[in-house]
Protein backbone atom coordinates (compact mmCIF):
# COMPACT_ATOMS: atom_id res chain seq x y z
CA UNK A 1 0.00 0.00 0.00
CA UNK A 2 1.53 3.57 -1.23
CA UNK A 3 1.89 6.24 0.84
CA UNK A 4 -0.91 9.05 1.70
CA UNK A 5 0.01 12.07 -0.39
CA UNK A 6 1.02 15.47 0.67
CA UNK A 7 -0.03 18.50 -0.73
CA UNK A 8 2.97 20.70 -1.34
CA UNK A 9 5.11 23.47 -4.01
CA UNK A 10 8.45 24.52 -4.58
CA UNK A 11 9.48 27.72 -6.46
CA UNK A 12 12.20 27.97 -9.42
CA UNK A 13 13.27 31.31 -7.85
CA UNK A 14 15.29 32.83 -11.11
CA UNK A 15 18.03 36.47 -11.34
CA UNK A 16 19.36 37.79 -14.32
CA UNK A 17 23.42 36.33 -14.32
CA UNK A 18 26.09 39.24 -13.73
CA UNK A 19 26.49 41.58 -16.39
CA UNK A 20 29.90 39.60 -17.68
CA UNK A 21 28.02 36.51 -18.40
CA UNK A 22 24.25 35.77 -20.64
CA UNK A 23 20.50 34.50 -19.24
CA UNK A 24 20.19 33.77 -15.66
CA UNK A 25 20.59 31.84 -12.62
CA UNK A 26 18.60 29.54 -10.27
CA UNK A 27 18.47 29.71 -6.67
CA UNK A 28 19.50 26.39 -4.52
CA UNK A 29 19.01 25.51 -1.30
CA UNK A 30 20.77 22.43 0.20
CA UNK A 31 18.41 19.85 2.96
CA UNK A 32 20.46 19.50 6.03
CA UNK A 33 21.52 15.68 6.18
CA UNK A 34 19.60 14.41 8.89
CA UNK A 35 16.15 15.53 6.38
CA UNK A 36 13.22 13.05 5.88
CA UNK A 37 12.81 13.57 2.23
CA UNK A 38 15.94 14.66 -0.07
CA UNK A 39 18.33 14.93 2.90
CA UNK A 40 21.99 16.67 1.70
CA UNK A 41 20.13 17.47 -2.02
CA UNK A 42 20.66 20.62 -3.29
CA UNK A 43 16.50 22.17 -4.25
CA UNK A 44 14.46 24.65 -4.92
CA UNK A 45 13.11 26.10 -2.13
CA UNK A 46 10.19 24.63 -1.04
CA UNK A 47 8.10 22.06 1.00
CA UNK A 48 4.40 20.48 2.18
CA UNK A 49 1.08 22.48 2.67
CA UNK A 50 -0.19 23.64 5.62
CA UNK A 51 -4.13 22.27 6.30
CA UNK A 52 -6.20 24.14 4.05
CA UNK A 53 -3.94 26.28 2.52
CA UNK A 54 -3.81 26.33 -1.98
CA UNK A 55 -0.36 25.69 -3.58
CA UNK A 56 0.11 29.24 -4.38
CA UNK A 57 0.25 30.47 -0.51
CA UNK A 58 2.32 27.78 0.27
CA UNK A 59 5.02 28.36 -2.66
CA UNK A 60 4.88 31.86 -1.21
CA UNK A 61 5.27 31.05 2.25
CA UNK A 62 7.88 28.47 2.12
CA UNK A 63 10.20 30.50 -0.25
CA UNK A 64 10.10 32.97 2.51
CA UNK A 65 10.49 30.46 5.34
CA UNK A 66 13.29 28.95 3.72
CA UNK A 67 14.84 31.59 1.82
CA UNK A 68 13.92 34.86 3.13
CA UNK A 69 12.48 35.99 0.09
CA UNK A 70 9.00 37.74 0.54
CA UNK A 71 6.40 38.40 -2.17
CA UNK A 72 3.96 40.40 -0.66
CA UNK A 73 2.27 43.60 -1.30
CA UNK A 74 0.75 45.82 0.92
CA UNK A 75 -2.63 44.72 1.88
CA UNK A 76 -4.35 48.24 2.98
CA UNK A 77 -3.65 49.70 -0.63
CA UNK A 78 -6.03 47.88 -3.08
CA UNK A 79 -5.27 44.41 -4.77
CA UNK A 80 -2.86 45.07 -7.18
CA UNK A 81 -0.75 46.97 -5.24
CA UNK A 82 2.56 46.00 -4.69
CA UNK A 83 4.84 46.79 -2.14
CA UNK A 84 6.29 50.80 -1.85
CA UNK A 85 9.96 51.17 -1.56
CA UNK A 86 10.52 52.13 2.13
CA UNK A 87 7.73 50.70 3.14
CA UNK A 88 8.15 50.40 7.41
CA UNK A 89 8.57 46.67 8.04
CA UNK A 90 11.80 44.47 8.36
CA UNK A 91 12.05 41.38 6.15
CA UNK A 92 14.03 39.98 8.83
CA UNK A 93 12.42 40.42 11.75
CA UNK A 94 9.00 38.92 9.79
CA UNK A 95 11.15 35.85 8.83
CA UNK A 96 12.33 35.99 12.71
CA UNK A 97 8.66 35.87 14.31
CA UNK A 98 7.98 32.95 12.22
CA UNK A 99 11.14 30.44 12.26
CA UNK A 100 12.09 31.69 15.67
CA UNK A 101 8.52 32.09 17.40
CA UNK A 102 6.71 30.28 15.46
CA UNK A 103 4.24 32.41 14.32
CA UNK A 104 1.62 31.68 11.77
CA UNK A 105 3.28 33.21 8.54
CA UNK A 106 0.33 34.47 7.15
CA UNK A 107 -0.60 35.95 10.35
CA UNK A 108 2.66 37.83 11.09
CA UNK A 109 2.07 39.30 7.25
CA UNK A 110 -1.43 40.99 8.12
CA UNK A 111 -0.31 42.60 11.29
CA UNK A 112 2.34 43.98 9.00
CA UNK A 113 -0.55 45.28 6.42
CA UNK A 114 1.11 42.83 4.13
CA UNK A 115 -0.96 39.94 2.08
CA UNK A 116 1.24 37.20 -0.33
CA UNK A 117 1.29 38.50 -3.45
CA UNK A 118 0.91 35.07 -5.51
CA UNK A 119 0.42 36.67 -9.02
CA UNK A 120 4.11 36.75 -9.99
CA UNK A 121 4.25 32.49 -9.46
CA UNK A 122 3.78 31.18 -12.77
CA UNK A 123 3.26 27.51 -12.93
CA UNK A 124 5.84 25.58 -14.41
CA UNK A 125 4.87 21.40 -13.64
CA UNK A 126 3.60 19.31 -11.16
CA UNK A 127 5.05 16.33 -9.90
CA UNK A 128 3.77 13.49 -7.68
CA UNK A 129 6.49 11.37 -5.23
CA UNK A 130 6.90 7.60 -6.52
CA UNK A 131 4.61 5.28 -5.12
CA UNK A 132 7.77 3.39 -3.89
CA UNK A 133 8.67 6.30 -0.88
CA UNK A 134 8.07 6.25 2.10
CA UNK A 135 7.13 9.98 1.88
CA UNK A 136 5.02 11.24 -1.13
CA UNK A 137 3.79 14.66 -1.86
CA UNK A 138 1.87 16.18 -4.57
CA UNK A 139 3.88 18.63 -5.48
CA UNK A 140 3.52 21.80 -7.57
CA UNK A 141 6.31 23.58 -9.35
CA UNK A 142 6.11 27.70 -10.00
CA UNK A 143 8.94 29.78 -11.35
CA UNK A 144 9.32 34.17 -10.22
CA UNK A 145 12.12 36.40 -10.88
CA UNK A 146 13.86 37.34 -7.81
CA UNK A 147 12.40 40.57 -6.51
CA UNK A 148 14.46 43.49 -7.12
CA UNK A 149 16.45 44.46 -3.72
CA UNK A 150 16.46 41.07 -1.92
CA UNK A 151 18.97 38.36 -1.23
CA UNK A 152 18.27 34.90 -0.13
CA UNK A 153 19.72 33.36 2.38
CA UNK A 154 18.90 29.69 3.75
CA UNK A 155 17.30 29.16 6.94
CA UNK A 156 19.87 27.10 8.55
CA UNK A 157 17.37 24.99 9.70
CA UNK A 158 15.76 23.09 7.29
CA UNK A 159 18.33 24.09 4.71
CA UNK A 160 21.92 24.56 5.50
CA UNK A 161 23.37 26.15 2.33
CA UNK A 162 22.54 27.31 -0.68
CA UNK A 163 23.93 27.98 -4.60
CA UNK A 164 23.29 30.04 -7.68
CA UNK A 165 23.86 28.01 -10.91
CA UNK A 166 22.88 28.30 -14.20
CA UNK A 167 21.04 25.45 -15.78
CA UNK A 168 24.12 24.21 -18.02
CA UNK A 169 26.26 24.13 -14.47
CA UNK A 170 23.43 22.62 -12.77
CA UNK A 171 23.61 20.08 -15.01
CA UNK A 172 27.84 19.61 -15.16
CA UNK A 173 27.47 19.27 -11.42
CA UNK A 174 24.29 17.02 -11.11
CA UNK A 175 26.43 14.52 -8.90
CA UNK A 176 28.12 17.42 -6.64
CA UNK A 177 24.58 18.60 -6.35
CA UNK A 178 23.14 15.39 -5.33
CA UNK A 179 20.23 16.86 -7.75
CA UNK A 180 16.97 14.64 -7.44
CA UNK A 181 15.05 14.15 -10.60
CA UNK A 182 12.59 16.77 -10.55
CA UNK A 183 15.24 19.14 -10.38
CA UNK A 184 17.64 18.07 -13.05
CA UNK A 185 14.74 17.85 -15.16
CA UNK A 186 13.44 20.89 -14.89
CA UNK A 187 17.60 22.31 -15.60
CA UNK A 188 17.01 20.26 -18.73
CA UNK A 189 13.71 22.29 -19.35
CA UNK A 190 15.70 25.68 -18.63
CA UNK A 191 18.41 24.63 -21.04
CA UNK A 192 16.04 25.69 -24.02
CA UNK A 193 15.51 29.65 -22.46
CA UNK A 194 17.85 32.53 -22.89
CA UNK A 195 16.45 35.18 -20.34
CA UNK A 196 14.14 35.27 -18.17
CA UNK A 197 11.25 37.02 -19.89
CA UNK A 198 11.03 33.34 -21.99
CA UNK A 199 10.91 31.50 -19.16
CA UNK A 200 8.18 32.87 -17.74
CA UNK A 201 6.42 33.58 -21.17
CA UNK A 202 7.00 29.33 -21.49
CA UNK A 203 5.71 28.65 -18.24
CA UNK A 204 2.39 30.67 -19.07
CA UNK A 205 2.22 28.25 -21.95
CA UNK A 206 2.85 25.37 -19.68
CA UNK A 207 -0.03 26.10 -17.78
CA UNK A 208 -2.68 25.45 -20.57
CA UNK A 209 -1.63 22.20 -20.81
CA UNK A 210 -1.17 20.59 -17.17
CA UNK A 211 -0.69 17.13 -16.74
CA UNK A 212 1.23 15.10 -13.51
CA UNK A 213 4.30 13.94 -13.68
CA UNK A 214 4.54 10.32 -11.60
CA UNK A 215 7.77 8.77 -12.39
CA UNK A 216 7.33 4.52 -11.88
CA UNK A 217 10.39 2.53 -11.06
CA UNK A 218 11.50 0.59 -13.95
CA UNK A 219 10.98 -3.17 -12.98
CA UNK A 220 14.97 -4.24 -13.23
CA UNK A 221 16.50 -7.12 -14.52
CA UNK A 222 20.02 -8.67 -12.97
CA UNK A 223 23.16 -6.25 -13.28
CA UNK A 224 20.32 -3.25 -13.51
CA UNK A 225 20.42 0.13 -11.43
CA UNK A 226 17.44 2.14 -10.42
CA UNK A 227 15.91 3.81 -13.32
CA UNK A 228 12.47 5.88 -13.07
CA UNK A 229 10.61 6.49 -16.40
CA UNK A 230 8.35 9.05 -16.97
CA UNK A 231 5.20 9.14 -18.42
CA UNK A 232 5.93 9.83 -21.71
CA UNK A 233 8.32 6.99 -21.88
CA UNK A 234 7.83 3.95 -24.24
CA UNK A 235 8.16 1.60 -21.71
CA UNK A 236 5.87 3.71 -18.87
CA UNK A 237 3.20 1.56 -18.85
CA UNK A 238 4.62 -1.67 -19.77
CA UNK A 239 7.88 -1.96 -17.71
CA UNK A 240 6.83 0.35 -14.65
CA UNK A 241 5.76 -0.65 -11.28
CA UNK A 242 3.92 0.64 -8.66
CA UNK A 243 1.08 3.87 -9.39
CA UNK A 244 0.93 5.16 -12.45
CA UNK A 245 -0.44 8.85 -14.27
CA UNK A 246 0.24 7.81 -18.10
CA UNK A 247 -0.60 10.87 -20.45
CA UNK A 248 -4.18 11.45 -21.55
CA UNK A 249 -2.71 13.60 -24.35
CA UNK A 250 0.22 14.91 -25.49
CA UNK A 251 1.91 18.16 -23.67
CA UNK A 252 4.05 20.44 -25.43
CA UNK A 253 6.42 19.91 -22.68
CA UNK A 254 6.38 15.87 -22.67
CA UNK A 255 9.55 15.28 -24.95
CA UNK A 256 12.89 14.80 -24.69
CA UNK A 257 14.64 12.46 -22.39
CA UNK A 258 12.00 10.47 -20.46
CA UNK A 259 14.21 8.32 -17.90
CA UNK A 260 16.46 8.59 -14.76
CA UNK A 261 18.87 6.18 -14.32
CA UNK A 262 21.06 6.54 -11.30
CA UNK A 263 24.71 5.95 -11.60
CA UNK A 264 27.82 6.10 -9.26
CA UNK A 265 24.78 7.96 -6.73
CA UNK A 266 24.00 10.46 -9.24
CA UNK A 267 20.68 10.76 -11.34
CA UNK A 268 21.18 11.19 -15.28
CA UNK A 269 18.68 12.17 -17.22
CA UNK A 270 18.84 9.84 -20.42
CA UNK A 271 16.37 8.53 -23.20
CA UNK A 272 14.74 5.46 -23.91
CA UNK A 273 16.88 3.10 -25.31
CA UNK A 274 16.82 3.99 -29.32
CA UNK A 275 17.18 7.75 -28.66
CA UNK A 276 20.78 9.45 -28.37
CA UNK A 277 19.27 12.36 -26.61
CA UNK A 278 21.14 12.60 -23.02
CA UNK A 279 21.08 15.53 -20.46
C-alpha cells in the first residue's frame, strides 16, 4: 500500500546572471543531512502544505520560510498593489517571528498590512512522489524572478546552504549537487531559455496544458540500477511498477529524455533506449 500524499510546491526562484556573463541563474538551497525527504540534495526552495492552505500560498510562504524571500504587497492599498519602496517593516524580523517564534506566517504578514502576493508564481509542472517512498507529496512547481532588492539566504534549519547556478552548471554538477530528478529535469527544461522574460512567457504556456508527472520505477533485470521512467516513456506503462499517471494527451512539454537512471549515486537524465538524446 503507497503512501498518503502530501499537498505541497516549490518555487524555481530565477536572477538575471552578472552583467559579464548571458541569461540567468537559479536559486539552490541544500536539505540539512539528517532531512526526511531529499536529505543533503541541493532544491528549490520549497516544502508540504499547511491544512487548508492552496499551492500558491504555500510556494509563497515556504520561499520565505526557507529563503527569506517575501512576495507580498501591501494589503491596505487595493489588490494590485505592490509593495512601496521604504515601506516600514523588516524582512528579517517577519522571517524571525515565524522560524524563531513560530508564528503563523500568514498571520505575522497581516499585522504587517502585508498579504502574499501570488500573481508573480507562474506555474511551471507538477510532480507526484513515486509510489515506492516512504514519503510522497503532490507537489507543484512555479517559477518568479527574484524581486528586485532582496537576497536569499537559507534558513539554517531546514536548509543549510545554498547555490546560484545556471542550468548548463546545474547540469555539469548534477552529482556534486546530489540533484533529485525533478530538479535536473526541470535544468534540462531551462536549457532551451535565454532570459528570463522566456521562461516565464514558457511557463504561461505550460499552464494550458497541465498534466502530472509520476515517475514509476523501472521493474529491473540482474546487473540493472534504479531507473524511473516518466510518463511519456515507451516503456511507462509496460515496464513500470507501482502507481501510475500515463498521459491522456500529449503536452508540449512531454519530450525529450524520459528516464532517470542513477549511476555512481548520481541521477542522469537519459532517453529510452533507441534515442541518443542525453542531459
Amino acid at each position: 500500500m503507497s503512501a498518503q500524499l502530501r499537498e505541497a510546491a516549490s518555487v524555481i526562484v530565477l536572477r538575471r546572471a552578472p552583467t559579464s556573463q548571458a541569461g540567468f541563474e537559479v536559486f539552490l538551497v541544500r536539505r540539512r543531512k539528517g532531512a526526511s525527504f531529499m536529505a543533503s540534495a541541493f532544491v528549490f526552495p520549497g516544502g508540504g502544505a499547511e491544512p487548508d492552505e492552496d499551492a500558491r500560498t504555500c510556494a509563497a510562504r515556504e520561499l520565505f520560510e526557507e529563503a527569506g524571500v517575501l512576495l507580498a504587497k501591501d494589503a491596505r492599498e487595493g489588490e494590485n498593489e505592490t509593495l512601496a519602496e521604504g515601506s516600514v517593516f523588516s524582512i528579517a524580523s517577519l522571517r524571525r517571528k515565524i522560524l524563531v517564534e513560530k508564528m503563523d506566517a500568514t498571520a505575522v504578514l497581516a499585522a504587517s498590512g502585508l498579504a502574499w502576493w501570488t500573481d508573480v508564481l507562474v506555474p511551471w509542472s507538477h510532480w507526484i512522489t513515486p509510489s515506492a517512498e516512504p514519503r510522497r507529496f503532490s507537489a507543484r512547481f512555479f517559477v518568479c524572478e527574484l524581486p528586485f532588492g532582496q537576497d536569499p539566504s537559507f534558513d539554517d534549519i531546514e536548509t543549510v546552504d545554498q547555490a546560484w547556478v545556471t542550468p548548463q552548471d546545474a547540469i555539469a554538477r548534477a552529482g556534486e549537487l546530489a540533484l533529485p530528478p525533478p530538479q535536473l529535469r526541470t535544468f534540462h527544461e531551462l536549457l532551451s531559455y535565454s532570459t528570463i522574460d522566456a521562461v516565464l512567457a514558457a511557463g504561461h504556456e505550460r499552464a494550458k496544458e497541465p498534466h502530472p508527472i509520476l515517475p514509476r520505477l523501472r521493474t529491473m533485470e540482474p546487473g540493472d540500477g534504479p531507473c524511473l521512467l516518466l510518463p511519456w516513456d515507451p516503456d511507462y506503462t509496460i515496464t513500470g511498477s507501482g502507481d501510475s499517471a500515463p498521459l491522456t494527451y500529449q503536452p508540449a512539454w512531454a519530450r525529450g529524455p524520459s528516464r532517470f537512471v542513477l549511476e555512481d549515486r548520481t541521477w542522469k537524465h537519459v532517453a529510452a533506449p533507441g534515442s541518443t538524446r542525453t542531459a
